[in-house]
C-alpha atoms as a PDB file:
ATOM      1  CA  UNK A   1      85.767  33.032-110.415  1.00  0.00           C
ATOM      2  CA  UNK A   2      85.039  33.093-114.538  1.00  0.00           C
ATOM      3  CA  UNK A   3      88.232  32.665-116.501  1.00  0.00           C
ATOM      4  CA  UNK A   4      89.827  35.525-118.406  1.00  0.00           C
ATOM      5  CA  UNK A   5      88.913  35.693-121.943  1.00  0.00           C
ATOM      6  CA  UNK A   6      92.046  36.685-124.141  1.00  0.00           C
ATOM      7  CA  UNK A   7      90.955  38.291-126.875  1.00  0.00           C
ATOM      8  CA  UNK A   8      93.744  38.533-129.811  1.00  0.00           C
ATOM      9  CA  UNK A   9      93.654  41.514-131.709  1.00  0.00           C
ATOM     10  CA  UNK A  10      93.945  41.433-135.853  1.00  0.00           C
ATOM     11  CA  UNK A  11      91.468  43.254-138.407  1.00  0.00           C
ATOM     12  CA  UNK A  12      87.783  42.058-138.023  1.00  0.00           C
ATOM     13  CA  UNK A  13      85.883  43.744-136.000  1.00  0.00           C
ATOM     14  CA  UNK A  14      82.976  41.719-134.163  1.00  0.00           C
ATOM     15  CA  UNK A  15      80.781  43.241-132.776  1.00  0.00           C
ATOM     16  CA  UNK A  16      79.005  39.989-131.185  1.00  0.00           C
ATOM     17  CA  UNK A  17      81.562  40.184-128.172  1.00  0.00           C
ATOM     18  CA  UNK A  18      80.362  43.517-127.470  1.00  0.00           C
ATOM     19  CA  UNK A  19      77.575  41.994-124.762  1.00  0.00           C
ATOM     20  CA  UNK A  20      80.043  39.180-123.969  1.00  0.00           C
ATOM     21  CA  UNK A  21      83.336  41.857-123.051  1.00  0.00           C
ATOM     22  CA  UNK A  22      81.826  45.287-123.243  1.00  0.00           C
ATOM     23  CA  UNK A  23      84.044  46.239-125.895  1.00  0.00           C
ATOM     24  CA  UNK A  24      84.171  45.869-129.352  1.00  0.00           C
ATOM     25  CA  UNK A  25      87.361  43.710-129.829  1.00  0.00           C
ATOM     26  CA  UNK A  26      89.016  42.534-132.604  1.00  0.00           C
ATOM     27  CA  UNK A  27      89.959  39.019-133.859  1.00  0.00           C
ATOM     28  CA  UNK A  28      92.362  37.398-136.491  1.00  0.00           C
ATOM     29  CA  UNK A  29      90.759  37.321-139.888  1.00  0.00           C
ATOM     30  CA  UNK A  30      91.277  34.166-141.578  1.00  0.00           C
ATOM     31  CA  UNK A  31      92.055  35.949-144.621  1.00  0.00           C
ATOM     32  CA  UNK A  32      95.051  37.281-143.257  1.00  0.00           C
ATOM     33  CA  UNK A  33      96.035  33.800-142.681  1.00  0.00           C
ATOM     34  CA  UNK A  34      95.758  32.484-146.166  1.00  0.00           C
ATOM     35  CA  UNK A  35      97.438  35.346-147.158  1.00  0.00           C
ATOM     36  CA  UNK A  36     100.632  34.840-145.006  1.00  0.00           C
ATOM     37  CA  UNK A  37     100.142  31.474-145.935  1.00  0.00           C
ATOM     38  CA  UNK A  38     100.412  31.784-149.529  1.00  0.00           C
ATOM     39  CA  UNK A  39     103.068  34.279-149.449  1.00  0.00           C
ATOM     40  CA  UNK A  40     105.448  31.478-147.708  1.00  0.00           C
ATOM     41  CA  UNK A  41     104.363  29.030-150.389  1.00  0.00           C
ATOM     42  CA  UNK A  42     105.059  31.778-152.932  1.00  0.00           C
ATOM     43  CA  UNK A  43     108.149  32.027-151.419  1.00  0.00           C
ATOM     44  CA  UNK A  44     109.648  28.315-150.879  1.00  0.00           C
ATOM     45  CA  UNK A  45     108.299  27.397-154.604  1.00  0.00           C
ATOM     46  CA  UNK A  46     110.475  30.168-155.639  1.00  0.00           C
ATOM     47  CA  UNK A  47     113.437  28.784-153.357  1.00  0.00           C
ATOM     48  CA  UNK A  48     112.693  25.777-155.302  1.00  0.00           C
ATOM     49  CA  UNK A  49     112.470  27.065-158.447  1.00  0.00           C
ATOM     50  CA  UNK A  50     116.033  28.742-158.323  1.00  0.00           C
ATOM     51  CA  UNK A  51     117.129  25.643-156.405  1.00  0.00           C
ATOM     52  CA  UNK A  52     116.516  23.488-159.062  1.00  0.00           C
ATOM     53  CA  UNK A  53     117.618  25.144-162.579  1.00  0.00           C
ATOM     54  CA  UNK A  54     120.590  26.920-160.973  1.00  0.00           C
ATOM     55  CA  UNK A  55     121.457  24.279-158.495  1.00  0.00           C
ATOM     56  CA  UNK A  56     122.032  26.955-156.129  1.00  0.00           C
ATOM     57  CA  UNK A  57     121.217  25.811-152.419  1.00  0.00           C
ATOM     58  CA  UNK A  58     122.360  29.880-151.272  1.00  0.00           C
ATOM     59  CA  UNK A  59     120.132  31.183-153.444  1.00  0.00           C
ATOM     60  CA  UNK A  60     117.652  29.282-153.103  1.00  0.00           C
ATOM     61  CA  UNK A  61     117.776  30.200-148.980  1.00  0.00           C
ATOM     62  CA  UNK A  62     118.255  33.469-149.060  1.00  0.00           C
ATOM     63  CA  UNK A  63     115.513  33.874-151.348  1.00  0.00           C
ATOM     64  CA  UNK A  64     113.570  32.306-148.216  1.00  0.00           C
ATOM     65  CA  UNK A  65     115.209  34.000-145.680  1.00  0.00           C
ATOM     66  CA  UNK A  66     114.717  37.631-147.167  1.00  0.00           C
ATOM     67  CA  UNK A  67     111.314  36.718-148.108  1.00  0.00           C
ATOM     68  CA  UNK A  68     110.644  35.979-144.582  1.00  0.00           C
ATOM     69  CA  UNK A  69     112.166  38.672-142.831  1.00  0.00           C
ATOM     70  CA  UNK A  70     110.670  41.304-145.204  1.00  0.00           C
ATOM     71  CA  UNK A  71     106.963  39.445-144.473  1.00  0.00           C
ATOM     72  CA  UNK A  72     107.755  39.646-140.751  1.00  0.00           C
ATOM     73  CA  UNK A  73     108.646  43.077-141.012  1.00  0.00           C
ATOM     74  CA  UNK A  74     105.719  44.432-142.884  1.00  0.00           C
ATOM     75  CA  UNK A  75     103.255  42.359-140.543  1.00  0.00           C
ATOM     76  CA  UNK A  76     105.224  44.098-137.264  1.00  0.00           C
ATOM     77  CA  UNK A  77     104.360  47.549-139.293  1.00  0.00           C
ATOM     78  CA  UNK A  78     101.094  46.667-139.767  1.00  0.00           C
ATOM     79  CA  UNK A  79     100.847  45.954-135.868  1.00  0.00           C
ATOM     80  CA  UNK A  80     102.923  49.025-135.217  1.00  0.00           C
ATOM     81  CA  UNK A  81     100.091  51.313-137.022  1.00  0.00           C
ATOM     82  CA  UNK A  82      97.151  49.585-135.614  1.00  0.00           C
ATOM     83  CA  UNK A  83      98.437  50.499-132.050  1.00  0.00           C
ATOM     84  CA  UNK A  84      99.418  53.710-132.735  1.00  0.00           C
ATOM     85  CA  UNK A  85      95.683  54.496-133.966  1.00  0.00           C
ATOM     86  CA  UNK A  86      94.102  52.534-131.204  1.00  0.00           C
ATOM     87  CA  UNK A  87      95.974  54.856-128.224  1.00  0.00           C
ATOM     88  CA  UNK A  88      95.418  57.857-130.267  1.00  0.00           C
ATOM     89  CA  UNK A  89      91.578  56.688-130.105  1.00  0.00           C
ATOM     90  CA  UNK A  90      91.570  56.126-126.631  1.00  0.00           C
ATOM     91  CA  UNK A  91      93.301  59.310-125.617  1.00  0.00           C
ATOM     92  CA  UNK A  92      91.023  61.152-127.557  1.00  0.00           C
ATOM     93  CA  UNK A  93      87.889  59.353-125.849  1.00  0.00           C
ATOM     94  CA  UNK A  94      89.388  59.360-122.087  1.00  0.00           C
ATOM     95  CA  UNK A  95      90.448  63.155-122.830  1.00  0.00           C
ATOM     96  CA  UNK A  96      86.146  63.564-124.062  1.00  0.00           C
ATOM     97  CA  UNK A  97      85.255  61.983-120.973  1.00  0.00           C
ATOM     98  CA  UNK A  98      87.699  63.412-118.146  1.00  0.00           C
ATOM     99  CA  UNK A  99      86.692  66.873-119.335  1.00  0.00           C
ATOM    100  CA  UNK A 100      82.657  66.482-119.928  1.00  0.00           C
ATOM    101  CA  UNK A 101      80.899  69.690-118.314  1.00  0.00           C
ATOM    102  CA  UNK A 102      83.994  70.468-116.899  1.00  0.00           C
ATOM    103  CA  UNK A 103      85.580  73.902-117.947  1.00  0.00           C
ATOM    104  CA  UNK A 104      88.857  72.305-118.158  1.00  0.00           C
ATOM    105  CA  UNK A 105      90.729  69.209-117.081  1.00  0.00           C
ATOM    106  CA  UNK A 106      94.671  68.344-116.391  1.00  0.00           C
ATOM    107  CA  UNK A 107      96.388  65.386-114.890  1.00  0.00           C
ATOM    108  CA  UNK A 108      99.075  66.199-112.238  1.00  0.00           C
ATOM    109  CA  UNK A 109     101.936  64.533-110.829  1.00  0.00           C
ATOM    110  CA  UNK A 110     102.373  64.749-107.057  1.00  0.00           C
ATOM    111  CA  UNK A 111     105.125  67.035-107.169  1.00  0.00           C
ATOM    112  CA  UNK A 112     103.065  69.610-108.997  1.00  0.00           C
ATOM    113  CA  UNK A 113     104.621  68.711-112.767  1.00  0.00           C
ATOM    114  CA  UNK A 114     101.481  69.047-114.624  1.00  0.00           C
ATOM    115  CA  UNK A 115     101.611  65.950-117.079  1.00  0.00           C
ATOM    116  CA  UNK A 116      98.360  66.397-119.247  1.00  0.00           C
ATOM    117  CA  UNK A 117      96.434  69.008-120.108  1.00  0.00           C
ATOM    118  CA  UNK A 118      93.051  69.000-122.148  1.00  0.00           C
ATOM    119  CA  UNK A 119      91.936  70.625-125.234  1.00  0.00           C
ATOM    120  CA  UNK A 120      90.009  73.768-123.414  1.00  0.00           C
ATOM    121  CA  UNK A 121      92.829  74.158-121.107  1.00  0.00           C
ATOM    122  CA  UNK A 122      95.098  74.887-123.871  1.00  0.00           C
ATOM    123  CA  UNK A 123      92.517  77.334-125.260  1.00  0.00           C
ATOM    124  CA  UNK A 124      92.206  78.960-122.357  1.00  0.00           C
ATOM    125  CA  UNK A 125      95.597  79.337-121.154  1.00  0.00           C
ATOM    126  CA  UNK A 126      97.694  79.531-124.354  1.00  0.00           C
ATOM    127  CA  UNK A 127     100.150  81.977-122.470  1.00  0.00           C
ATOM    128  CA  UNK A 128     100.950  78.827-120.412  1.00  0.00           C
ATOM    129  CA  UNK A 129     101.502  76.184-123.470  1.00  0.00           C
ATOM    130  CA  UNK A 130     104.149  78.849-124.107  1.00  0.00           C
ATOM    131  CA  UNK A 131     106.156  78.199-120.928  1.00  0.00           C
ATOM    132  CA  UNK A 132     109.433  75.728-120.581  1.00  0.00           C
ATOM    133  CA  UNK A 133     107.796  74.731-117.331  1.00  0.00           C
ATOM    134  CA  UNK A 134     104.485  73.440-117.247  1.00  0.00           C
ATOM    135  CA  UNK A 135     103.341  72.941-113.127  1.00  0.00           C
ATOM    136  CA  UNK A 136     101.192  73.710-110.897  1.00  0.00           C
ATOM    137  CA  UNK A 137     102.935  76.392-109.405  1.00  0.00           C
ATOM    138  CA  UNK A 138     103.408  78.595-112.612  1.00  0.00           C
ATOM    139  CA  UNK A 139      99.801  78.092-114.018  1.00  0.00           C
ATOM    140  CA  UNK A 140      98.205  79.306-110.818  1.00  0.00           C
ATOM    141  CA  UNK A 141     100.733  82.578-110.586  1.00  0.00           C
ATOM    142  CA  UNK A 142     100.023  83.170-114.148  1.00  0.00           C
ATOM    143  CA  UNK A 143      96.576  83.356-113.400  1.00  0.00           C
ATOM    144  CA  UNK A 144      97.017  85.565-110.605  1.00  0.00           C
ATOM    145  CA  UNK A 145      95.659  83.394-107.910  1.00  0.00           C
ATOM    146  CA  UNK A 146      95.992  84.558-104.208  1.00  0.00           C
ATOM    147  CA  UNK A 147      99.255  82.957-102.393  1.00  0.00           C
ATOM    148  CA  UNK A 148      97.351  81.470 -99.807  1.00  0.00           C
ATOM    149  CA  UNK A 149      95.002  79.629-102.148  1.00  0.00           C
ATOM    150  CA  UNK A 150      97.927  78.670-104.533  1.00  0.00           C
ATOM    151  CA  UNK A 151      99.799  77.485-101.072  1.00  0.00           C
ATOM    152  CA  UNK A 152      96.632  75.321-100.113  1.00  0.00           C
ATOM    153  CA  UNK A 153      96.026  74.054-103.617  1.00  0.00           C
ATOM    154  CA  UNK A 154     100.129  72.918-104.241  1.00  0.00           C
ATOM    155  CA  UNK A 155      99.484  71.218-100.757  1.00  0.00           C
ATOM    156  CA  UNK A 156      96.519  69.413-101.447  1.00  0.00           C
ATOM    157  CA  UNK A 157      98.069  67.834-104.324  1.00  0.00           C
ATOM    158  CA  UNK A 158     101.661  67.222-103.054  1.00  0.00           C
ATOM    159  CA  UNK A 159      99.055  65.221 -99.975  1.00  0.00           C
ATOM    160  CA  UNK A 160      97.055  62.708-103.007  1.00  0.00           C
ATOM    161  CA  UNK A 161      93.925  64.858-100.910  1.00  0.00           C
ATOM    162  CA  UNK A 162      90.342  64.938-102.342  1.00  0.00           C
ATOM    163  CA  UNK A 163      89.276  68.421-102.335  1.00  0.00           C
ATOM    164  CA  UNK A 164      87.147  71.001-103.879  1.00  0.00           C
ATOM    165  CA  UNK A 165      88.672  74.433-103.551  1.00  0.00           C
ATOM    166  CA  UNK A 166      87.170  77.761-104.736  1.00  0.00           C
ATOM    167  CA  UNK A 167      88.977  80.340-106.490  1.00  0.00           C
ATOM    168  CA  UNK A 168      89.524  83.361-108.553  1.00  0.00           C
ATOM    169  CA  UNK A 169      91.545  82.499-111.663  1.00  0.00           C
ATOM    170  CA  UNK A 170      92.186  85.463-114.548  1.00  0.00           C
ATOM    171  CA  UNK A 171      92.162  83.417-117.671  1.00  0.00           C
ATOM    172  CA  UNK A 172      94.932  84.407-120.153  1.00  0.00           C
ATOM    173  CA  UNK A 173      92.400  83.891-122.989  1.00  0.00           C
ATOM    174  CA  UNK A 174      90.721  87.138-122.424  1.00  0.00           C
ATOM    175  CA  UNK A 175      92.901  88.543-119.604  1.00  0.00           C
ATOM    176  CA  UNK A 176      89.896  88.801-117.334  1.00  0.00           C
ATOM    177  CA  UNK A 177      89.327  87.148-113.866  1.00  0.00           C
ATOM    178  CA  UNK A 178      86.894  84.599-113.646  1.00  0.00           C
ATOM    179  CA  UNK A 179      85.295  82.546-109.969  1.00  0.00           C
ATOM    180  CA  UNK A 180      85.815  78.754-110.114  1.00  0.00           C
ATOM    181  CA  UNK A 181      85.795  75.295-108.286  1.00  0.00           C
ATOM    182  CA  UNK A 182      88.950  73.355-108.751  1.00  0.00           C
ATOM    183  CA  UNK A 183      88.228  69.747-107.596  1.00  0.00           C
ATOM    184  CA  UNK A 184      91.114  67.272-107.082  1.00  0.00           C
ATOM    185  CA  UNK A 185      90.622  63.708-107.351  1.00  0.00           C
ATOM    186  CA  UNK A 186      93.384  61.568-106.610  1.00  0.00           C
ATOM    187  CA  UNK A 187      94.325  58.688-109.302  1.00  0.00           C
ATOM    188  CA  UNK A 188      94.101  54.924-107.713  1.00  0.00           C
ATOM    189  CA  UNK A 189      95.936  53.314-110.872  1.00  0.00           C
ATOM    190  CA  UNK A 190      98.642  53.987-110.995  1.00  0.00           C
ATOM    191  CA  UNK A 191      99.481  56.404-107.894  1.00  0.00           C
ATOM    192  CA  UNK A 192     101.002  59.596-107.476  1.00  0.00           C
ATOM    193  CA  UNK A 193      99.475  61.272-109.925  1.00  0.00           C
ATOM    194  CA  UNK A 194      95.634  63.495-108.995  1.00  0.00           C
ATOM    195  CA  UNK A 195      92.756  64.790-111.496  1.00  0.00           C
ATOM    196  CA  UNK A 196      92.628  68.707-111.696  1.00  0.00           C
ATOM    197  CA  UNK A 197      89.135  69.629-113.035  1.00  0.00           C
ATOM    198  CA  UNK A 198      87.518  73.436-112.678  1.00  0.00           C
ATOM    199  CA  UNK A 199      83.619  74.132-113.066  1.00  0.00           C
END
């Protein structure tokens, strides 16, 4: 079995471990380095440099100390920001890809709690968005679906089944009722939650 590659993530994007990974990762930047680096030697000459015409070894440290915490803090920031725009990229890409030529797309817990909803399912059922409650069971009597297909779909997904069940939906958008599949596909990783896509 190969090893796993860890791959440490900083600001250079190389795009040579894209046939190596699959993914275009990114790796420290020795620039960064030199900069921390000279920013502590900025910082202890400046220690020093109180040290020695005041003779004042507590200035001198705290100089240090605050200098290092406030460079520690800005690089967590820094790291903080970077992640934030990395999941928002990925959402955005695994939202693109769960709902290609699919009408709409949601993710759904096992109890029916409906946990994520894509972009055209919010267009299309903006009457819903407006609800304190968002599951299975209130989207489906919203759209007017039959009792014993609501029954059957609520207890497909409450059973982690793979299905594909056919219904008629009226889509709050333009009030009007509309024939469509509803597939579920049960999530491996991690469990109890199943994919709720209509064509």
């Amino acid at each position: 079995m190969a090893a796993v590659k860890h791959i440490r993530a900083s600001d250079t994007i190389d795009l040579n471990d894209l046939r190596n990974t699959g993914f275009v990762v990114r790796k420290r930047s020795g620039l960064k380095q030199i900069y921390s680096l000279c920013v502590m030697a900025i910082l202890i000459a400046l220690g020093g440099t109180i040290l020695l015409f005041n003779e004042a070894w507590i200035g001198a440290m705290l100089c240090v100390v605050v200098g290092s915490v406030t460079l520690d803090l800005g690089r967590n920031l820094e790291r903080q920001q970077k992640m934030l725009k990395t999941t928002e990229f990925i959402n955005a890409l695994f939202a693109s890809a769960l709902g290609k030529k699919h009408t709409f797309c949601a993710i759904v817990r096992l109890d029916g709690r409906i946990i994520y909803m894509n972009g055209a399912f919010q267009e299309i059922f903006p009457d819903f968005i407006g609800q304190a409650k968002y599951d299975l069971e209130t989207l489906l009597t919203m759209g007017n679906v039959s009792s014993d297909k609501r029954q059957s779909l609520i207890s497909l997904v409450a059973k982690n089944t793979e299905n594909v069940v056919p219904i008629t939906m009226e889509i709050t958008r333009n009030k009007a009722p509309q024939s469509m599949t509803l597939s579920i596909e049960p999530i491996e990783r991690p469990s109890g939650f199943v994919l709720l896509r209509a064509q």
